[in-house]
Protein backbone atom coordinates (compact mmCIF):
# COMPACT_ATOMS: atom_id res chain seq x y z
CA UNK A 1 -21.72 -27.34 -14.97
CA UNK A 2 -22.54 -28.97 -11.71
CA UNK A 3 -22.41 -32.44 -11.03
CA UNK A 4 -25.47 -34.41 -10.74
CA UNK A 5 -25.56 -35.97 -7.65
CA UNK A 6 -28.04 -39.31 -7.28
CA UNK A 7 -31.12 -38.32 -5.71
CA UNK A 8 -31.88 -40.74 -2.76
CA UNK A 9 -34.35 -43.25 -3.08
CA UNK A 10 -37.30 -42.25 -0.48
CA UNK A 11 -37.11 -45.51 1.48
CA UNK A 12 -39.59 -46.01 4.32
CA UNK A 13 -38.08 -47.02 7.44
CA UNK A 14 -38.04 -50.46 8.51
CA UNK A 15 -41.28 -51.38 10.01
CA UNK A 16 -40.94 -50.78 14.03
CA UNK A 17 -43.67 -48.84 16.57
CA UNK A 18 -46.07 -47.74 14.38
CA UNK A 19 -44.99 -49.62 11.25
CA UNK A 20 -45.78 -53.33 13.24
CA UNK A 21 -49.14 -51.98 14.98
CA UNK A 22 -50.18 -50.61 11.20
CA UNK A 23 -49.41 -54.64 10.02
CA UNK A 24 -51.28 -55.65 12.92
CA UNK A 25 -53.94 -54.16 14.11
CA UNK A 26 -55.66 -54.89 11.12
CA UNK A 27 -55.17 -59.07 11.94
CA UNK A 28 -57.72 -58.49 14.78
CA UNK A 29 -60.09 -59.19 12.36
CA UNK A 30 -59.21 -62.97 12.26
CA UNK A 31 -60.25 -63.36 15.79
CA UNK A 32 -64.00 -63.36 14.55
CA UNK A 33 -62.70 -66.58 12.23
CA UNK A 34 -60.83 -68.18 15.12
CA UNK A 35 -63.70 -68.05 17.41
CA UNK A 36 -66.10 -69.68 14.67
CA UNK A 37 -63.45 -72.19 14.10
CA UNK A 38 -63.34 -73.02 17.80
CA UNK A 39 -67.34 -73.35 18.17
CA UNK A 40 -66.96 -75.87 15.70
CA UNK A 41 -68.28 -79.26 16.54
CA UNK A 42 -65.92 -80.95 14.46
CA UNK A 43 -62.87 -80.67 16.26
CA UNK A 44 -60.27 -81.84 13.08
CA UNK A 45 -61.75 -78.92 11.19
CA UNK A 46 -61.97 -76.70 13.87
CA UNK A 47 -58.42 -77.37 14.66
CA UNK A 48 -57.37 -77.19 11.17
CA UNK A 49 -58.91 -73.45 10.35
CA UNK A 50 -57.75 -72.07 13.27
CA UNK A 51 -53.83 -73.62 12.63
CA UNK A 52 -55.00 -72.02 9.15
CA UNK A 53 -55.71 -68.45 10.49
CA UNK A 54 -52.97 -68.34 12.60
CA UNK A 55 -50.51 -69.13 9.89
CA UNK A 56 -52.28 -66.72 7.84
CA UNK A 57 -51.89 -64.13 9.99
CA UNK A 58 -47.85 -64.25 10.48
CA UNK A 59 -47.17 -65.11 6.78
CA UNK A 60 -48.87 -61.88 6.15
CA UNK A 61 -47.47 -60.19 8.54
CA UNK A 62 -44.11 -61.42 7.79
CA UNK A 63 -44.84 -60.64 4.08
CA UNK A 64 -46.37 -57.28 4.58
CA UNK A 65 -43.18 -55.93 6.90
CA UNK A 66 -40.65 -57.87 4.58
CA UNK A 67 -41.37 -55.66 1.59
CA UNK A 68 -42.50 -52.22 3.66
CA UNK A 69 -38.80 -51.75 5.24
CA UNK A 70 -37.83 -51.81 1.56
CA UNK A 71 -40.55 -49.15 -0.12
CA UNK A 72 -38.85 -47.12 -2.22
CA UNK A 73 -40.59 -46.67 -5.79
CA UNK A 74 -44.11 -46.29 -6.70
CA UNK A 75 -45.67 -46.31 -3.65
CA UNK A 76 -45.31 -50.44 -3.60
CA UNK A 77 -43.74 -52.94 -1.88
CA UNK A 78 -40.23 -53.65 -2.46
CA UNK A 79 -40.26 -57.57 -3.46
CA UNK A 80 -39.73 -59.57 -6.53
CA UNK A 81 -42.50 -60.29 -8.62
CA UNK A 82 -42.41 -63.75 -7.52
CA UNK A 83 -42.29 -63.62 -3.81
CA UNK A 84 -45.41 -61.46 -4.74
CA UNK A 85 -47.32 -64.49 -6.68
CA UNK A 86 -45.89 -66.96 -4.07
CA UNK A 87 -47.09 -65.19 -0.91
CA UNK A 88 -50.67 -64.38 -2.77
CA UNK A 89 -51.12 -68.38 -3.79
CA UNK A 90 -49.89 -68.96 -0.29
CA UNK A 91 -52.50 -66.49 1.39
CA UNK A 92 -55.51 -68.24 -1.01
CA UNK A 93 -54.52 -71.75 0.27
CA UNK A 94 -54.38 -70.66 3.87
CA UNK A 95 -58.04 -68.84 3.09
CA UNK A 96 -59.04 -71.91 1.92
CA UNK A 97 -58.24 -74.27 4.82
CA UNK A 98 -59.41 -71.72 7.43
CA UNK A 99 -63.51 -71.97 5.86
CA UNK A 100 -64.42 -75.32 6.40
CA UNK A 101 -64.03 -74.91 9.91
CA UNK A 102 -65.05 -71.31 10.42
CA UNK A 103 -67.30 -70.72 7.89
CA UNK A 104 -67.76 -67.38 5.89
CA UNK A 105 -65.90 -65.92 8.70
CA UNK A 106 -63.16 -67.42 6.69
CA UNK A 107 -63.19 -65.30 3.87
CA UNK A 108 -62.40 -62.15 6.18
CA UNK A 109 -58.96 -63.47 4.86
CA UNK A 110 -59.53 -61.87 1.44
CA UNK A 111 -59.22 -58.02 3.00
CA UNK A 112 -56.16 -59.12 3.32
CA UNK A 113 -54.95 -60.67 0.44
CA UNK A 114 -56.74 -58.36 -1.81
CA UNK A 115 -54.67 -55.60 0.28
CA UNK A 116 -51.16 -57.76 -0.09
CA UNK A 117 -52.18 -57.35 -3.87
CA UNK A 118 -52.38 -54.13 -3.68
CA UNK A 119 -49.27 -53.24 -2.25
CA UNK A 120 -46.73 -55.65 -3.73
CA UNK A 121 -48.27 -55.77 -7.25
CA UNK A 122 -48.24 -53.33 -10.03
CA UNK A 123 -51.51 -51.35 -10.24
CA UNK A 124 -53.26 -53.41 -13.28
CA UNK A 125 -52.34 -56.86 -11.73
CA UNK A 126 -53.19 -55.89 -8.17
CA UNK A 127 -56.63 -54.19 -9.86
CA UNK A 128 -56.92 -57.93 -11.97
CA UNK A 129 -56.41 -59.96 -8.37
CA UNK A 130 -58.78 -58.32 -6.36
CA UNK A 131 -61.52 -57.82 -8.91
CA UNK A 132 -61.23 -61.85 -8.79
CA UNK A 133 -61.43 -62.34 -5.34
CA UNK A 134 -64.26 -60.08 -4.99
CA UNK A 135 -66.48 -61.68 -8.07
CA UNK A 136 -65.06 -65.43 -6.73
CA UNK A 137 -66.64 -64.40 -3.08
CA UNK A 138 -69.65 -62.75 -3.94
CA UNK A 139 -71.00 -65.63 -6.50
CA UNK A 140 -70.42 -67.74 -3.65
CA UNK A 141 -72.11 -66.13 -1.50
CA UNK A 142 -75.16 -66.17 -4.25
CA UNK A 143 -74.33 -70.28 -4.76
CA UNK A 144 -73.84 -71.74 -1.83
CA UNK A 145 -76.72 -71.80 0.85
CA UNK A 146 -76.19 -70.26 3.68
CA UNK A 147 -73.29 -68.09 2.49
CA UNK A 148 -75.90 -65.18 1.80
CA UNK A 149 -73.55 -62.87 3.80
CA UNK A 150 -70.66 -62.82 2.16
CA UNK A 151 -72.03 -60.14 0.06
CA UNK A 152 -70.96 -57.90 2.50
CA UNK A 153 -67.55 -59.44 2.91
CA UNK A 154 -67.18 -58.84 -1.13
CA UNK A 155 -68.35 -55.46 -0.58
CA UNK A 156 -65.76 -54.88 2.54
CA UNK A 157 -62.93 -56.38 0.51
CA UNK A 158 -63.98 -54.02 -2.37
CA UNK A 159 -63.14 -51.23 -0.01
CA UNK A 160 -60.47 -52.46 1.50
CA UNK A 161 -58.56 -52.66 -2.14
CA UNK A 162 -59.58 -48.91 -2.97
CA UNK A 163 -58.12 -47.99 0.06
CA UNK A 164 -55.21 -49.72 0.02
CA UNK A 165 -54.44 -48.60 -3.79
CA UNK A 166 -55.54 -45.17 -2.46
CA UNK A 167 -52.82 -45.04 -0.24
CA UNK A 168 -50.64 -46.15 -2.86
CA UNK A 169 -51.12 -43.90 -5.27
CA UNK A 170 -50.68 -41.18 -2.44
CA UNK A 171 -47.19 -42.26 -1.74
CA UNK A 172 -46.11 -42.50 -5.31
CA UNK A 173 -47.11 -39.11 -6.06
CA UNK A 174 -45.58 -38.35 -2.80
CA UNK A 175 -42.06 -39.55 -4.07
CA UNK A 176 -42.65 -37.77 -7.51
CA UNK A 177 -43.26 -34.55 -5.79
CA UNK A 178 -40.09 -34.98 -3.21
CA UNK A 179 -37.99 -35.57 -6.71
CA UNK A 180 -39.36 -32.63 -8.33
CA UNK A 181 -38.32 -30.56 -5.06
CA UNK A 182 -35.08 -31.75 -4.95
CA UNK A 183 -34.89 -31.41 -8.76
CA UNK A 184 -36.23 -27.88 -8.66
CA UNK A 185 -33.98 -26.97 -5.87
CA UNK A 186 -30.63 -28.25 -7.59
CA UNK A 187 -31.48 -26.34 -10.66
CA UNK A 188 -31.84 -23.31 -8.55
CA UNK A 189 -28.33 -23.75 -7.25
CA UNK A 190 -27.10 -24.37 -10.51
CA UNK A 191 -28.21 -21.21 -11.99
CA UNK A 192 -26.97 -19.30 -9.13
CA UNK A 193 -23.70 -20.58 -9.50
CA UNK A 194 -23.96 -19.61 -12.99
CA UNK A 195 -25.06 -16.34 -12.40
CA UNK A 196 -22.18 -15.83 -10.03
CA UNK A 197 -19.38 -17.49 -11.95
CA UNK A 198 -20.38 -15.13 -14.98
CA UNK A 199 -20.93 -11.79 -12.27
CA UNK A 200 -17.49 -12.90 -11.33
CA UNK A 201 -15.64 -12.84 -14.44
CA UNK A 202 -17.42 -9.61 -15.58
CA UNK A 203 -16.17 -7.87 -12.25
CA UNK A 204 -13.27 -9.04 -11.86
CA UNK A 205 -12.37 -9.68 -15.90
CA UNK A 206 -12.31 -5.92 -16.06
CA UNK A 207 -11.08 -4.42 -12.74
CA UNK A 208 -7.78 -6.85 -13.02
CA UNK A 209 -7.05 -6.19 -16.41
CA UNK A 210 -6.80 -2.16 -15.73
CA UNK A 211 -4.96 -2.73 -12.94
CA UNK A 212 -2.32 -4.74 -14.69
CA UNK A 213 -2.12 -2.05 -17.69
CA UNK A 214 -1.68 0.64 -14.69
CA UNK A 215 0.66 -1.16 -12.48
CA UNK A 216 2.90 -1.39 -16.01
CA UNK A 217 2.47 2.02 -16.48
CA UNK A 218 3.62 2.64 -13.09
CA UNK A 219 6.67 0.35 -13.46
CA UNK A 220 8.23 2.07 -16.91
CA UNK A 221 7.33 5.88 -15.37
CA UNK A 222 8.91 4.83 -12.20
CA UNK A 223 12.13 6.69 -13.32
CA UNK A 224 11.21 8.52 -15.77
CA UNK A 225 8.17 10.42 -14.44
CA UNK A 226 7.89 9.47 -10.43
CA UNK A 227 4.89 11.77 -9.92
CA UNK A 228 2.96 10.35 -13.01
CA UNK A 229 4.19 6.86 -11.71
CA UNK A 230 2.18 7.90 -8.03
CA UNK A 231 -0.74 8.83 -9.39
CA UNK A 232 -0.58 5.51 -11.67
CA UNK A 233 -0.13 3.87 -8.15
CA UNK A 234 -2.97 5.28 -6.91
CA UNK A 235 -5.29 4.60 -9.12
CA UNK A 236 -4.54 0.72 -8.93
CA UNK A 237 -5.06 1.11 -5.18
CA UNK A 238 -8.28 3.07 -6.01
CA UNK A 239 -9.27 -0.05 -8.85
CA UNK A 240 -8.26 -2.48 -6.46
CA UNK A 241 -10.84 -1.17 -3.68
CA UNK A 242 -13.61 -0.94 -6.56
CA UNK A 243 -12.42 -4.77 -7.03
CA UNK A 244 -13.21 -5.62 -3.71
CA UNK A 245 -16.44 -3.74 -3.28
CA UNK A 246 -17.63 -5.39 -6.19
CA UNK A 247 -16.76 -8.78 -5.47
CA UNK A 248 -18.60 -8.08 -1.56
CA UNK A 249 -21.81 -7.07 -3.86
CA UNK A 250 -21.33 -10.10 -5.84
CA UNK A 251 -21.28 -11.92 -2.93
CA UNK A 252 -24.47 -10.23 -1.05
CA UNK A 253 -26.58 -10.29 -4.51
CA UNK A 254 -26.38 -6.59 -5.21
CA UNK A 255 -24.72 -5.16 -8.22
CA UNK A 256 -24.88 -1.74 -9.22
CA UNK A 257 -23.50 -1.88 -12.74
CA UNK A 258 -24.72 1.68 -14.97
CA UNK A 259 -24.00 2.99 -18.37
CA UNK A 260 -22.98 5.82 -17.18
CA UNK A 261 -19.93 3.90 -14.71
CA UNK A 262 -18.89 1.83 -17.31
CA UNK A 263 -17.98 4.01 -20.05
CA UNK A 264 -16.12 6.27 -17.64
CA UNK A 265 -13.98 3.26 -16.39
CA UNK A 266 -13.80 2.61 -20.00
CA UNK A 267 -12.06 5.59 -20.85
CA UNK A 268 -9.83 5.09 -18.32
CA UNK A 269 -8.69 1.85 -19.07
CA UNK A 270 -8.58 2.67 -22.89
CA UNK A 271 -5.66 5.27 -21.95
CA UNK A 272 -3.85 2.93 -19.69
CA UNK A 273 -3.66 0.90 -23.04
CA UNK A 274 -3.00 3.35 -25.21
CA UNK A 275 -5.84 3.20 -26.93
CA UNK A 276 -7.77 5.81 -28.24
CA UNK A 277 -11.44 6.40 -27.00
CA UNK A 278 -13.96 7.71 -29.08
CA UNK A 279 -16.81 7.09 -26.38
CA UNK A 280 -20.63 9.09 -26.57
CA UNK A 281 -21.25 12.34 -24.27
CA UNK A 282 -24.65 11.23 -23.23
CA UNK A 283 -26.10 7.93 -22.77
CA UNK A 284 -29.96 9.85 -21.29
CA UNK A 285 -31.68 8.49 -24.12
CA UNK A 286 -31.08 5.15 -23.07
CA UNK A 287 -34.20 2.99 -21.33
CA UNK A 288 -33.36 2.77 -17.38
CA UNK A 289 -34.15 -0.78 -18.10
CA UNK A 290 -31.47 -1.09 -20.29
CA UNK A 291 -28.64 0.89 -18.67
CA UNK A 292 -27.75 -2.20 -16.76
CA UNK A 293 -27.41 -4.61 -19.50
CA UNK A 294 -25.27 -1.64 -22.00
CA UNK A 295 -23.02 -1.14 -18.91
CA UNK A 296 -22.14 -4.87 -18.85
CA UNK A 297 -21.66 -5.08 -22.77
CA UNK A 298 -19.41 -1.90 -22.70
CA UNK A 299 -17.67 -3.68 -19.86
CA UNK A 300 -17.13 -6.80 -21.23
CA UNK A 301 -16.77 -5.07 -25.05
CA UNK A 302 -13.89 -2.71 -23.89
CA UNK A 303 -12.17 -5.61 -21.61
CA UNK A 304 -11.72 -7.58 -25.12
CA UNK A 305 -10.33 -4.67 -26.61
CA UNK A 306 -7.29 -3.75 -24.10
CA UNK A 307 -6.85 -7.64 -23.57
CA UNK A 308 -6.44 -9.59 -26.68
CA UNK A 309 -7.02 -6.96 -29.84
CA UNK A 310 -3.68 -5.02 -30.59
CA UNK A 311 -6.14 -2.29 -31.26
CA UNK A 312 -5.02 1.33 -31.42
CA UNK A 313 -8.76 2.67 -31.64
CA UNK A 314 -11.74 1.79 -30.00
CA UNK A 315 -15.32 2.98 -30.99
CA UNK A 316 -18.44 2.51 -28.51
CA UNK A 317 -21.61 3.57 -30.59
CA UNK A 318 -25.01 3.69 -28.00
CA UNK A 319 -27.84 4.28 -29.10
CA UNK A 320 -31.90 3.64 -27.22
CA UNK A 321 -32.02 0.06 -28.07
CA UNK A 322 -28.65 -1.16 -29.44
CA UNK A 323 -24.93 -0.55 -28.13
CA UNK A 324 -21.78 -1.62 -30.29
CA UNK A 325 -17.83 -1.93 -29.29
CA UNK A 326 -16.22 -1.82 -31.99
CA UNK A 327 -12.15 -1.76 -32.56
CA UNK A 328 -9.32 -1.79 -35.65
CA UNK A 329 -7.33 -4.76 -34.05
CA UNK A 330 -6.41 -8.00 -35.27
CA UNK A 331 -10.15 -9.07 -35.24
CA UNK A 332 -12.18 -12.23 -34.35
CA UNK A 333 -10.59 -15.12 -34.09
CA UNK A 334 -12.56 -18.74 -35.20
CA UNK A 335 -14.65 -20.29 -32.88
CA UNK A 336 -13.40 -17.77 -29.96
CA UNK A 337 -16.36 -17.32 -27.80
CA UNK A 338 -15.41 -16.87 -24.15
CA UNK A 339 -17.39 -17.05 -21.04
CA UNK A 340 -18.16 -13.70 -20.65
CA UNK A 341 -20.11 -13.45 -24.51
CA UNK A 342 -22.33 -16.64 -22.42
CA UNK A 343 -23.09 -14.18 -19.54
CA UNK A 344 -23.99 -11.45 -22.19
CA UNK A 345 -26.17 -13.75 -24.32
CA UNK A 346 -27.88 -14.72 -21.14
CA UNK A 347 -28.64 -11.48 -20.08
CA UNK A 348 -29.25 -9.43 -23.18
CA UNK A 349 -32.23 -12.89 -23.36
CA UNK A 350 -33.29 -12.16 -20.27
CA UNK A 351 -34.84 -8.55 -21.35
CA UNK A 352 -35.76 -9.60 -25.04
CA UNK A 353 -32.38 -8.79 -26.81
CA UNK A 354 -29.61 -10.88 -28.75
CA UNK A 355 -25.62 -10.75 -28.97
CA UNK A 356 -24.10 -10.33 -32.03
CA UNK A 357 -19.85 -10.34 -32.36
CA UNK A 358 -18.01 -10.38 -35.88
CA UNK A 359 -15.74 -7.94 -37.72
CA UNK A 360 -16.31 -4.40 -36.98
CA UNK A 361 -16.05 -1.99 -40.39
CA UNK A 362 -12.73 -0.89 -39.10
CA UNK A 363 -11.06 -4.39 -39.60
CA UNK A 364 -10.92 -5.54 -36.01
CA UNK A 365 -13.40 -6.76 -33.53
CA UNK A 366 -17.08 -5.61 -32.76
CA UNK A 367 -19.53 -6.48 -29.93
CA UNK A 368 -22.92 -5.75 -30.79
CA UNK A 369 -26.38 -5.89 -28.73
CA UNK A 370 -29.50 -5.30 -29.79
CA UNK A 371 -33.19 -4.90 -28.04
């Protein structure tokens, strides 16, 4: 199984460029304040809003690009709950000082603080804050003669907040969607390594294991048969080039695996062992769909047999919807299920069908699948 690797947090770049002219641009809106404050008659209040909306300005820019170089989760700023809290009390006091000496230009402050909410507070709190601000400012605006237009500044910050969560919401689901990518993608190579790991062992399980039997062969005949012993020879050259073929179409994503193949490499490799074969004539009543799948069990059936099941006989019964390897070896062993019975299982599922293995009515082994 693959490791996991940690998926990267999707951090946003610390603010610069764009980032500092999206922070603000926005403060442009405070020059309406400053210039009320400065028309002011009294100068101490005058003085004292625009002192105010300057300081308002940088803590929320300094605020705003503290916690954006951190985003990473949820669409929201990256700050402790409590810097939050502090830097919205701290925003509301500033608002405060700037009105007496600007007026209700004053409470432009609240786009922003309602927007600061937004960002660095989870969605119900941020929701709770604003909807305060807004109800605080318009009921003003309905007490207090003269403040008749903040209405429209309550109805500006209302807007200001749905955008501002918008654009929250957007990036979360932007983050979810980048993890489900990267999740979806690492699956992907998972299975394919899978899939070629168990192509792998069924190509080269059975391919290597002939060509041992053979090149033994070809060892004990050396003397006593040399022209037996070539042909031995030359059929391990001949497996050895099927090896490699197979391992290219591995590689490439082809593989050309048939019913038909298998049980003649079967028989082969049966008599290398010295086993004897009692294999079917005709395998045309078989589904094409199917041929694929029986040519893999037969391989990986058969590859059992000459490997680990002291067998002298080996039975493969085919029939349209079911094939069976059966042997009179030393039978299944406990808990013995190797990786090539996973790569069956997985692909006699893939088409509908199940693996079954136990002990065959012969005594030894039997590899069974069914559709």
């Amino acid at each position: 199984m693959p490791s996991r690797d940690p998926l990267p947090p999707m951090a946003v770049p610390r603010m610069r460029g764009s980032g500092y002219l999206f922070a603000g641009v926005w403060l442009l809106i405070l020059v309406q304040t400053v210039e009320d404050a400065w028309g002011n008659p009294d100068r101490r209040l005058g003085t004292l809003s625009i002192v105010a909306t300057v300081g308002f300005g940088v803590l929320y820019f300094l605020l705003l690009s503290r916690g954006w170089g951190r985003m990473r989760v949820a669409g929201r700023l990256e700050v402790a709950h409590r810097e939050a809290v502090l830097g919205l009390v701290a925003l509301s006091l500033l608002t405060v000082l700037m009105v007496p000496g600007a007026g209700t230009s004053g409470f432009n402050s609240v786009f922003f603080v309602c927007a600061y909410a937004a960002f660095a507070l989870p969605f119900r709190q941020a929701v709770a804050v604003a909807v305060a601000l807004i109800l605080a400012v318009a009921l003003l605006g309905r007490l207090v003669p003269g403040w008749d237009g903040l209405e429209g500044t309550a109805i500006g910050a209302f807007f200001a907040t749905a955008a501002t969560l918008g654009t929250t919401r957007l990036v979360a689901r932007g983050h979810q969607l980048a993890v489900a990518q990267q999740d979806l993608a690492r699956l992907a190579v998972a299975e394919e390594r899978s899939r070629f790991s168990r192509d792998l062992h069924d190509l080269l399980g059975h391919s290597l294991t002939v060509i041992t039997l053979k090149a033994e062969l070809a060892g004990r005949l050396l003397d006593a048969d040399p022209d037996r012993a070539r042909a031995e020879v030359a059929d391990v050259e001949r497996l050895a080039r099927t090896a490699l073929s197979d391992v290219r179409a591995a590689l490439e994503g082809f593989r050309d695996v048939s019913l038909g193949t298998e049980l003649a490499g079967a028989r082969q490799a049966l008599a290398a062992a010295g086993i004897t074969a009692h294999l079917p004539r005709s395998v045309d009543e078989v589904d094409p769909e199917l041929q694929e799948l029986f040519g893999w069990v037969v391989r990986e059936g058969v590859t059992n047999v000459v490997r680990h099941s002291g067998a002298r006989t080996c039975w493969v019964h085919v029939e349209p919807g079911e094939v069976v390897v059966a042997d009179d070896g030393t039978g299944p062993r406990p808990g013995e299920r190797g990786s090539g019975l996973a790569g069956l299982s997985a692909r006699a599922q893939a088409v509908g069908g199940a693996v079954t293995v136990g002990r065959s009515k012969h005594g030894g082994f039997e590899l069974a699948v069914r559709v």
